[in-house]
N, C-alpha and C. Protein backbone atom coordinates (compact mmCIF):
# COMPACT_ATOMS: atom_id res chain seq x y z
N UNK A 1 0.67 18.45 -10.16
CA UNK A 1 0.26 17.34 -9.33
C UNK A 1 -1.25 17.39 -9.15
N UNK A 2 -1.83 16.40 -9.42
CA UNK A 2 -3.28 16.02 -9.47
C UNK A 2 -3.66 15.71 -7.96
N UNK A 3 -3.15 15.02 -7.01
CA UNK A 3 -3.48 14.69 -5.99
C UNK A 3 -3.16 15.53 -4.81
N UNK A 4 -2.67 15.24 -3.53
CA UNK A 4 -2.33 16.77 -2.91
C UNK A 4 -1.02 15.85 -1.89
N UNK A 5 -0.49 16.91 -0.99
CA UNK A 5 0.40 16.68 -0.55
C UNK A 5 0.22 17.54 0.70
N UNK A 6 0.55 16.75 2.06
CA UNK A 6 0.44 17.31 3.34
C UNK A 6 1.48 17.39 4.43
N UNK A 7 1.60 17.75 5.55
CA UNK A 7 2.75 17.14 6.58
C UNK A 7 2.19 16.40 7.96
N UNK A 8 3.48 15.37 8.28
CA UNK A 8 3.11 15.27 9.56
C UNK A 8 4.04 15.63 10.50
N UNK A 9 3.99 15.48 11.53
CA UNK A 9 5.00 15.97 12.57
C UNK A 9 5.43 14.70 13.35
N UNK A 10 6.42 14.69 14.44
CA UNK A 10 7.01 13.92 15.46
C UNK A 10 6.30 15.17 16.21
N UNK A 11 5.64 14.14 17.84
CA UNK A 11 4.98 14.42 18.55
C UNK A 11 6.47 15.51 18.98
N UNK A 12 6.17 17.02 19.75
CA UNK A 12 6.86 17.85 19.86
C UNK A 12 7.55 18.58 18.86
N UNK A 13 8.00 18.16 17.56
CA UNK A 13 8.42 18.69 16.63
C UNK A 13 7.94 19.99 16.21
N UNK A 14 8.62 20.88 16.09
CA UNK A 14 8.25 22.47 15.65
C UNK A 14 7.83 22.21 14.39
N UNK A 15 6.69 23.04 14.24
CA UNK A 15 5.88 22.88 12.68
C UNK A 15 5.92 24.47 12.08
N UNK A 16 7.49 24.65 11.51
CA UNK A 16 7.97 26.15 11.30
C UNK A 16 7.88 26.16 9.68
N UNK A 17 6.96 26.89 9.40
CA UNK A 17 7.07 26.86 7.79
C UNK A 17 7.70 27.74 7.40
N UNK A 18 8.48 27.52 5.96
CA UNK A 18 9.71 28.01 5.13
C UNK A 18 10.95 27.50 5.56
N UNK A 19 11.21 26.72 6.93
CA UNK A 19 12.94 26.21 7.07
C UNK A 19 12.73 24.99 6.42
N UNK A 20 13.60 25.04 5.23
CA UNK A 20 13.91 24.04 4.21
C UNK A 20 14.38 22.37 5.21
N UNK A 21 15.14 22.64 6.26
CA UNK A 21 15.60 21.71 6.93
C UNK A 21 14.18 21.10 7.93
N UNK A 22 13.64 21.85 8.51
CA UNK A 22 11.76 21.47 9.17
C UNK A 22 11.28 20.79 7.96
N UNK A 23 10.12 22.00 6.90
CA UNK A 23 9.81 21.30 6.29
C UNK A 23 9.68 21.17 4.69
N UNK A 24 11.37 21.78 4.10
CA UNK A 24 11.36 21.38 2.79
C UNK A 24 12.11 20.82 2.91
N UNK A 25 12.44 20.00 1.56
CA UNK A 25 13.66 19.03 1.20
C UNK A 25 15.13 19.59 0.58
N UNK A 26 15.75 19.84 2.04
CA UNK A 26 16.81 20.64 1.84
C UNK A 26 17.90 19.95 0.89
N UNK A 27 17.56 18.44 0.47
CA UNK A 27 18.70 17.63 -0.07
C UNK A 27 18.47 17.27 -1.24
N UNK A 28 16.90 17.45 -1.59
CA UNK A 28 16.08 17.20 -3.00
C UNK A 28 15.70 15.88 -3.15
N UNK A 29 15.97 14.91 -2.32
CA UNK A 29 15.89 13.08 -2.61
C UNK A 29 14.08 13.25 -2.45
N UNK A 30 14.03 13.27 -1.30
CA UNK A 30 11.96 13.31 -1.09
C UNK A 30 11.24 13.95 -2.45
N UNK A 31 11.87 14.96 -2.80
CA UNK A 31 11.10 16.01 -4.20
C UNK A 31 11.10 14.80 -4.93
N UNK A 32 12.46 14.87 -5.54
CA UNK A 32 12.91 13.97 -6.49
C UNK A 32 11.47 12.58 -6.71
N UNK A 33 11.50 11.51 -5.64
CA UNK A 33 11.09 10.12 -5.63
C UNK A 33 9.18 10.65 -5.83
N UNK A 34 9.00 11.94 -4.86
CA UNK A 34 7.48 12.29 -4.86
C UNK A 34 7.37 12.47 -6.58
N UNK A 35 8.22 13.15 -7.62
CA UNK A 35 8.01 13.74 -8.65
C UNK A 35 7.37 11.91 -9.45
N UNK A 36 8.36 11.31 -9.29
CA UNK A 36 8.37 10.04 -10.35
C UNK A 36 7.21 9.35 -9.29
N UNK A 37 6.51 9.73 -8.49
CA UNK A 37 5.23 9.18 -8.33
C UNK A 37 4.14 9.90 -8.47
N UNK A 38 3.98 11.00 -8.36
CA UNK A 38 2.87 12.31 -8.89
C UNK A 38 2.99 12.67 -10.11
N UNK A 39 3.96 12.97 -10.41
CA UNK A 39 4.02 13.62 -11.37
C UNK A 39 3.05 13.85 -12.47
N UNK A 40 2.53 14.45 -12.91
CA UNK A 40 1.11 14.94 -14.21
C UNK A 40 1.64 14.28 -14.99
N UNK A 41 2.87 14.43 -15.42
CA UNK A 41 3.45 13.95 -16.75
C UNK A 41 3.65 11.77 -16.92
N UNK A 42 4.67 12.10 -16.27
CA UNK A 42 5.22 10.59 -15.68
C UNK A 42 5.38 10.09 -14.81
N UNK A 43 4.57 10.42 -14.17
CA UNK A 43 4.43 9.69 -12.71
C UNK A 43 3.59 8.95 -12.71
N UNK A 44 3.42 7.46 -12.03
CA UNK A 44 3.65 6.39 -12.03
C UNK A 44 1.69 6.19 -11.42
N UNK A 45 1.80 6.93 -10.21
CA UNK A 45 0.11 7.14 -9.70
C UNK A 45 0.16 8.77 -9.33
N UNK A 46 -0.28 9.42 -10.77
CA UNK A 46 -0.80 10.61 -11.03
C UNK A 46 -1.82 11.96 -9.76
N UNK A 47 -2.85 10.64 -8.74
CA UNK A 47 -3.51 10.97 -8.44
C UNK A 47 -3.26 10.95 -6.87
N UNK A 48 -2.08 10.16 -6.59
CA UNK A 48 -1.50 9.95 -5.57
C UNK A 48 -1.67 10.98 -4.77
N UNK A 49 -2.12 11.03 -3.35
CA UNK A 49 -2.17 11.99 -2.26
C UNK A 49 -0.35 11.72 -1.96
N UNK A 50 0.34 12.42 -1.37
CA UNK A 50 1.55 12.33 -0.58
C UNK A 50 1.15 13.07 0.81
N UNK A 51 2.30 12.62 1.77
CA UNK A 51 1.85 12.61 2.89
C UNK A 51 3.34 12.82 3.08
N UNK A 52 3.71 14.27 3.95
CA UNK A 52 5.52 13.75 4.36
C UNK A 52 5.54 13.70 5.65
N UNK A 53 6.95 13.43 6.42
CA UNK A 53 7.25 13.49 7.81
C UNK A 53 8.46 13.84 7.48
N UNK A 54 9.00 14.94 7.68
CA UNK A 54 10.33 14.65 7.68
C UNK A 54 11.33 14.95 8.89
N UNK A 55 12.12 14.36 9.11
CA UNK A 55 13.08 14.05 10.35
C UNK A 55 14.21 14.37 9.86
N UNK A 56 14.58 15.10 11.21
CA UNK A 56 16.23 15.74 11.46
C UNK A 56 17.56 14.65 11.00
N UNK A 57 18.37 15.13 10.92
CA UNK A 57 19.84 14.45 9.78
C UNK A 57 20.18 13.62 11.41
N UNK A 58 19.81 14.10 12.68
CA UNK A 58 20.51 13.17 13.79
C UNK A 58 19.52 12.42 14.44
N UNK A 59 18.64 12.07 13.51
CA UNK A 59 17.44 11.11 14.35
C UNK A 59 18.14 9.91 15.15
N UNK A 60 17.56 10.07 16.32
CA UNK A 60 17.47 8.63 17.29
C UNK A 60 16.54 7.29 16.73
N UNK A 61 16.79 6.15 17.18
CA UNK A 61 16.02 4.81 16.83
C UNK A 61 14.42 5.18 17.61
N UNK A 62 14.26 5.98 18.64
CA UNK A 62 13.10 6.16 19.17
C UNK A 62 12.33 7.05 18.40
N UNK A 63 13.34 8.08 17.71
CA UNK A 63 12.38 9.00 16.88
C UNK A 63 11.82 8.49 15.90
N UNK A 64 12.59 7.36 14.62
CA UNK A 64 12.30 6.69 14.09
C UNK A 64 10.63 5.23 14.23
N UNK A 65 11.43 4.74 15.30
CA UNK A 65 9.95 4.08 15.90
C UNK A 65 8.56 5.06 16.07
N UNK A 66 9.01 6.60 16.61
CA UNK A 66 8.01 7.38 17.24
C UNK A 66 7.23 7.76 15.87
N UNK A 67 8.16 8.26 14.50
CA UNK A 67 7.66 8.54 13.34
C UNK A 67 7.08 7.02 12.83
N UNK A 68 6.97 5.91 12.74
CA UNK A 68 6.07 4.93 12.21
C UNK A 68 4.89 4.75 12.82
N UNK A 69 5.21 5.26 14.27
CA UNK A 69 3.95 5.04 15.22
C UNK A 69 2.49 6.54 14.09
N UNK A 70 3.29 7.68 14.07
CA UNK A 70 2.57 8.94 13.88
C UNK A 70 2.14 8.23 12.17
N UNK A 71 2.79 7.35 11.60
CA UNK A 71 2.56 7.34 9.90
C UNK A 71 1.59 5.79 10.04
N UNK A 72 1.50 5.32 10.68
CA UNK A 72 0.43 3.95 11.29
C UNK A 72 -0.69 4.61 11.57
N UNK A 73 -0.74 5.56 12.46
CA UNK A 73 -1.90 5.85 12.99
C UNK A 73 -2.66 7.11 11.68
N UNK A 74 -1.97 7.54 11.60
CA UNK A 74 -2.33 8.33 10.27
C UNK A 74 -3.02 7.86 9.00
N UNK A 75 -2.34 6.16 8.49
CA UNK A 75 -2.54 5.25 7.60
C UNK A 75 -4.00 5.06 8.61
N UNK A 76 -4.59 4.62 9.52
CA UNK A 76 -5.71 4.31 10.13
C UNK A 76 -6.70 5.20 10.36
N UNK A 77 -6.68 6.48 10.89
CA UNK A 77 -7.25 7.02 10.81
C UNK A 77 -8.11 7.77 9.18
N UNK A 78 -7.39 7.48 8.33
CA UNK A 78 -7.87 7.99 6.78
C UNK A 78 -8.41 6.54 5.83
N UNK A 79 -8.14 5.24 7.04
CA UNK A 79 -9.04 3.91 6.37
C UNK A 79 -8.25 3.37 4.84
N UNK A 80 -6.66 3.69 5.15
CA UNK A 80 -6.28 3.61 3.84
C UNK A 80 -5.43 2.32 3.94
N UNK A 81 -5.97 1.18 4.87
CA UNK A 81 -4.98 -0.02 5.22
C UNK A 81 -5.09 -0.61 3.69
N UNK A 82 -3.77 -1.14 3.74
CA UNK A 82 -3.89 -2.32 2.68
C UNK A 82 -3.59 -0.88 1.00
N UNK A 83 -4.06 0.48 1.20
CA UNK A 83 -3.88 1.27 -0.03
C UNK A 83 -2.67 2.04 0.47
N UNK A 84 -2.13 2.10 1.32
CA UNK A 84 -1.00 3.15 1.78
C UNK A 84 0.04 2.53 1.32
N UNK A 85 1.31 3.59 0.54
CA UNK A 85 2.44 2.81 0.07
C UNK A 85 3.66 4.14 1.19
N UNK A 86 4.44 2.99 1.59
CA UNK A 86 5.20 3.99 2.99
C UNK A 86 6.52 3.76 2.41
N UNK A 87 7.04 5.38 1.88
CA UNK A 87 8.54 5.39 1.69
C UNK A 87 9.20 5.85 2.27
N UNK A 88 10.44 4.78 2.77
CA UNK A 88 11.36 5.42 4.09
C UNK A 88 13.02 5.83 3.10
N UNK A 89 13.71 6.55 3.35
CA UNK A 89 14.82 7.48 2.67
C UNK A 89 15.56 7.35 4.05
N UNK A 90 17.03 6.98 4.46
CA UNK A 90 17.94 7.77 5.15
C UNK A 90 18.95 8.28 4.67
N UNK A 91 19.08 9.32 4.71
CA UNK A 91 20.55 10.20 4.00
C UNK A 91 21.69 10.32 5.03
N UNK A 92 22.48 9.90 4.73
CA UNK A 92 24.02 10.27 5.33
C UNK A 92 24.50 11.18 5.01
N UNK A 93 23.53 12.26 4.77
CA UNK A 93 24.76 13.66 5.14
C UNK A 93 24.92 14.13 6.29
């Protein structure tokens, strides 16, 4: 990957690194969709920064709202209006 890749949090959210369920992709869908957009090889925008949030399997509608609020203000603060592409995933497991 040419570009880089970071996290964000839900305001209170534990920021515990190595629990696959915090902040890796314990289900592989996020890897997966980031690959076919980074990717060196075939990915689509090579140079692409990624940016994750990722949220618990029992999110509330407030956590949801609370995570667009944290990925808005994030998109603003880095001046990337109008260049930010925002992918939302819900899994039913």
């Amino acid at each position: 990957m040419q570009g880089s890749i970071r996290w964000l949090y839900l305001p209170g959210d534990p920021h515990i690194e190595g629990d696959p369920h915090i902040e890796g992709d314990g289900v592989g869908h996020g890897t997966c969709v980031a690959s076919k957009v980074a990717s060196p090889t075939f990915g689509v925008a090579k140079n692409a920064n990624i940016v994750v949030l990722k949220m618990a399997g029992d999110t509330t509608l407030s956590q949801y709202i609370a995570a667009f609020a944290v990925i808005t203000g994030d998109i603003a603060s880095a001046n990337m209006q109008g260049k930010a592409v925002v992918c939302n995933t819900l899994n039913g497991e």
